[in-house]
N, C-alpha and C. Protein backbone atom coordinates (compact mmCIF):
# COMPACT_ATOMS: atom_id res chain seq x y z
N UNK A 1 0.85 -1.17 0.00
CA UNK A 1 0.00 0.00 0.00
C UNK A 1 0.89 1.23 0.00
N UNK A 2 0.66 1.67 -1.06
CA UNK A 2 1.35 3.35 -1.00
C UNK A 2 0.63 4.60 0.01
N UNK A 3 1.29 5.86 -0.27
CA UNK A 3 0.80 6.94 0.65
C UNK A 3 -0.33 7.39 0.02
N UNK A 4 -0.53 6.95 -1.58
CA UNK A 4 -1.58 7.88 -1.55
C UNK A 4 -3.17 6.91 -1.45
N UNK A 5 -2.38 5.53 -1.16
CA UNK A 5 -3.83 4.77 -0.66
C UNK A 5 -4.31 5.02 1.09
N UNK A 6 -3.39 5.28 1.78
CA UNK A 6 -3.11 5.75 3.21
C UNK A 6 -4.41 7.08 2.80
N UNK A 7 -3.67 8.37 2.60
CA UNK A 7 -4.01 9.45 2.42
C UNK A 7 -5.72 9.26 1.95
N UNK A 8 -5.94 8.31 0.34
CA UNK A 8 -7.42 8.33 0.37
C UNK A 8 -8.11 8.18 1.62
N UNK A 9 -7.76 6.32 2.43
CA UNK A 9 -8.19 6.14 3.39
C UNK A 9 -8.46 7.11 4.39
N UNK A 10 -6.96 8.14 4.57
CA UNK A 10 -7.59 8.56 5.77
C UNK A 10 -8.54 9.78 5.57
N UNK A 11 -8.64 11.04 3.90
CA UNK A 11 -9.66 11.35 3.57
C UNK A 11 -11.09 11.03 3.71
N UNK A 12 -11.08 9.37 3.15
CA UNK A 12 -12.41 9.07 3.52
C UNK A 12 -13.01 8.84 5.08
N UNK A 13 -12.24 8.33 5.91
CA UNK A 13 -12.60 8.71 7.46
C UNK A 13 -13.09 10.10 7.72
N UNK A 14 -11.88 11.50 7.71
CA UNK A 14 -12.64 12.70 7.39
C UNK A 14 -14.00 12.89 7.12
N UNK A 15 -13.94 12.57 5.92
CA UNK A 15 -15.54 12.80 4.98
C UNK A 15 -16.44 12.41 5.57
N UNK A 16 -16.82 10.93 6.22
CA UNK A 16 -17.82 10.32 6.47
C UNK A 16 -17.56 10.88 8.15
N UNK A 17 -16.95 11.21 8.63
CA UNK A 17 -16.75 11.76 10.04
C UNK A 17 -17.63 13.11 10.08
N UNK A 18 -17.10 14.14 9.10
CA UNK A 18 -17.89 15.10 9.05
C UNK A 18 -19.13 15.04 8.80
N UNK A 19 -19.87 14.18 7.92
CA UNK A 19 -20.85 14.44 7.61
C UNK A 19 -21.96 13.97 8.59
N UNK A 20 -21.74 13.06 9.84
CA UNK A 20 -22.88 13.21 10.56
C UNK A 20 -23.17 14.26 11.40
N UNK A 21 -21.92 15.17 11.89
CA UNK A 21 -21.95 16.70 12.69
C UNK A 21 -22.88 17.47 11.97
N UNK A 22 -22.62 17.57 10.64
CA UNK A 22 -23.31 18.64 9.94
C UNK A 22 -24.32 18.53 8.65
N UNK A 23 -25.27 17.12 8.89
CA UNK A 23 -26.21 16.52 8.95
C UNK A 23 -27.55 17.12 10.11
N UNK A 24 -26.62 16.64 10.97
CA UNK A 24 -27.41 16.32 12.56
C UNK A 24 -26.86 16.90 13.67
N UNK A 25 -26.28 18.48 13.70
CA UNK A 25 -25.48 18.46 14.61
C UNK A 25 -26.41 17.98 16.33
N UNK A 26 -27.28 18.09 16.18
CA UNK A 26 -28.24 18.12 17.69
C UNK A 26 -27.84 16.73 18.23
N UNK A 27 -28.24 15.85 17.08
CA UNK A 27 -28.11 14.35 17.14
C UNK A 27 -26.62 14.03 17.52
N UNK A 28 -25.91 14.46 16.89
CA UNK A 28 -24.67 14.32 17.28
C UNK A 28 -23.74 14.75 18.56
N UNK A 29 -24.27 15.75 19.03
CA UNK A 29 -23.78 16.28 20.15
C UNK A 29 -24.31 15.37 21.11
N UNK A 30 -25.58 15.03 21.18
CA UNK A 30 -26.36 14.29 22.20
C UNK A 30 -25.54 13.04 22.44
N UNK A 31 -25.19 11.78 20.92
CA UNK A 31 -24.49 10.60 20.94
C UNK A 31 -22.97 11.10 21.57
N UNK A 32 -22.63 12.51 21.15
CA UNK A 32 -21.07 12.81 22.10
C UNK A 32 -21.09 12.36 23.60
N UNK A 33 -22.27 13.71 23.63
CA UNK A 33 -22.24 13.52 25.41
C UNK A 33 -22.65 12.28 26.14
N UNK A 34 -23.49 11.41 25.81
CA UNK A 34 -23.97 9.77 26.12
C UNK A 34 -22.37 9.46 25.77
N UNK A 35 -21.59 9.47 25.00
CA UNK A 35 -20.69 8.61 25.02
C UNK A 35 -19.10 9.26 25.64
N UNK A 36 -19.49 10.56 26.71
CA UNK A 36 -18.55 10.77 27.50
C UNK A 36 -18.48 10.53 28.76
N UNK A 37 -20.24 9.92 28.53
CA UNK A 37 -20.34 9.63 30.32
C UNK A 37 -19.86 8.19 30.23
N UNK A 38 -19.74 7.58 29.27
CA UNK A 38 -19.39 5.45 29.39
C UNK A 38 -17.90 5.37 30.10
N UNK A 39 -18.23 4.27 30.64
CA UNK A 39 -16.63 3.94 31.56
C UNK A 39 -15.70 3.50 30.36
N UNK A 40 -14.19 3.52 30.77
CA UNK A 40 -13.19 2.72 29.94
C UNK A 40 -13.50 2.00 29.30
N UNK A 41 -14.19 0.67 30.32
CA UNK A 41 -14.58 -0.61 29.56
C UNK A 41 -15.59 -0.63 28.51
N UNK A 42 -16.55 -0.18 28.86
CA UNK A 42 -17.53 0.07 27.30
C UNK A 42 -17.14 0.83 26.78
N UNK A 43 -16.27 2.12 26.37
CA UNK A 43 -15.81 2.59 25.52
C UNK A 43 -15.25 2.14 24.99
N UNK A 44 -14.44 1.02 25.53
CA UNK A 44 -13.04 0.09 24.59
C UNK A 44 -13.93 -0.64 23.87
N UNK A 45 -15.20 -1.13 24.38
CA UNK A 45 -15.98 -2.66 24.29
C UNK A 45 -16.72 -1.94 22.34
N UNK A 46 -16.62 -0.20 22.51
CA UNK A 46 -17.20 0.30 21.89
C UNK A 46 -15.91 0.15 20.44
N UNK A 47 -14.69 0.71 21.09
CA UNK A 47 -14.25 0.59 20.15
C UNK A 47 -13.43 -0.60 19.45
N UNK A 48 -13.63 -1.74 20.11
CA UNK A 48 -13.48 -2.98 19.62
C UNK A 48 -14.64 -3.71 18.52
N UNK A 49 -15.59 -3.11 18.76
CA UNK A 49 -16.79 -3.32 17.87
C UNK A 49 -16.44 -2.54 16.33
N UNK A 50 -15.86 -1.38 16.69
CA UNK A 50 -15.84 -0.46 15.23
C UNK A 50 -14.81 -0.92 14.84
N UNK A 51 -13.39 -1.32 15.48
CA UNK A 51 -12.68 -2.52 14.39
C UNK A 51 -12.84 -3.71 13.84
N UNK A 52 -13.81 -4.62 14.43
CA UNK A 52 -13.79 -5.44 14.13
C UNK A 52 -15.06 -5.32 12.86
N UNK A 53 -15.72 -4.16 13.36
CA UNK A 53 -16.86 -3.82 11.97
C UNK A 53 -15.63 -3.77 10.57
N UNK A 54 -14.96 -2.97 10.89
CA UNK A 54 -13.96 -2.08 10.12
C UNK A 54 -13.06 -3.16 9.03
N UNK A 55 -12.67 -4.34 9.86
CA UNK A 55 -11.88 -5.32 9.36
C UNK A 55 -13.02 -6.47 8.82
N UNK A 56 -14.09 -6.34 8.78
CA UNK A 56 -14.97 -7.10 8.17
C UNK A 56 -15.03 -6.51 6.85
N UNK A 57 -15.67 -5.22 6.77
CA UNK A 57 -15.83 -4.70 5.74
C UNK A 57 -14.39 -4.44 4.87
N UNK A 58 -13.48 -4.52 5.36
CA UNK A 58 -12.34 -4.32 4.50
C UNK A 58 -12.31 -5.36 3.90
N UNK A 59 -12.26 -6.74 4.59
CA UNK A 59 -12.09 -8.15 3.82
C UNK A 59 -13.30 -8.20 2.74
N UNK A 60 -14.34 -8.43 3.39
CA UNK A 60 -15.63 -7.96 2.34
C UNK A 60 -15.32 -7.48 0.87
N UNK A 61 -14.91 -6.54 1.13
CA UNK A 61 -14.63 -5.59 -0.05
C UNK A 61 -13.39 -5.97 -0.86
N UNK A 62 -12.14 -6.71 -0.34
CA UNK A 62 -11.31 -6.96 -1.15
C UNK A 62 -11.14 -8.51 -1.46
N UNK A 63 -12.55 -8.98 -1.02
CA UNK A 63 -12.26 -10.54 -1.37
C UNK A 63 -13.66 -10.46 -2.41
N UNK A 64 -14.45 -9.24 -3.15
CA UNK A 64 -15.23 -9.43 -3.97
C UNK A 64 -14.94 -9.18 -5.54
């Protein structure tokens, strides 16, 4: 993988990052604050879920 497959990737995080703030900012602020009150453990539990989403869909996509 080169830099400028890095660079798309991390563009597209950006993009799809921004667009639920300024979609929904109300909605979004609300899911912030619910998710500043969660302890360590469900936050990790949280973000073990979005990699393992993350590495599904990557395989997904490059084994089609």
């Amino acid at each position: 993988m080169g830099w400028q497959e890095i660079f798309t990737a991390i563009s597209l995080v950006l993009l799809i990052e921004g667009l639920i703030p300024f979609i929904s900012p109300n909605t979004y602020r609300i899911f912030i604050h619910k998710m500043s009150k969660l302890n360590d453990d469900n936050l990790r539990i949280v973000g073990l879920v979005s990699i393992i989403l993350g590495l599904i869909l990557l395989f997904l996509n490059n084994h089609n």
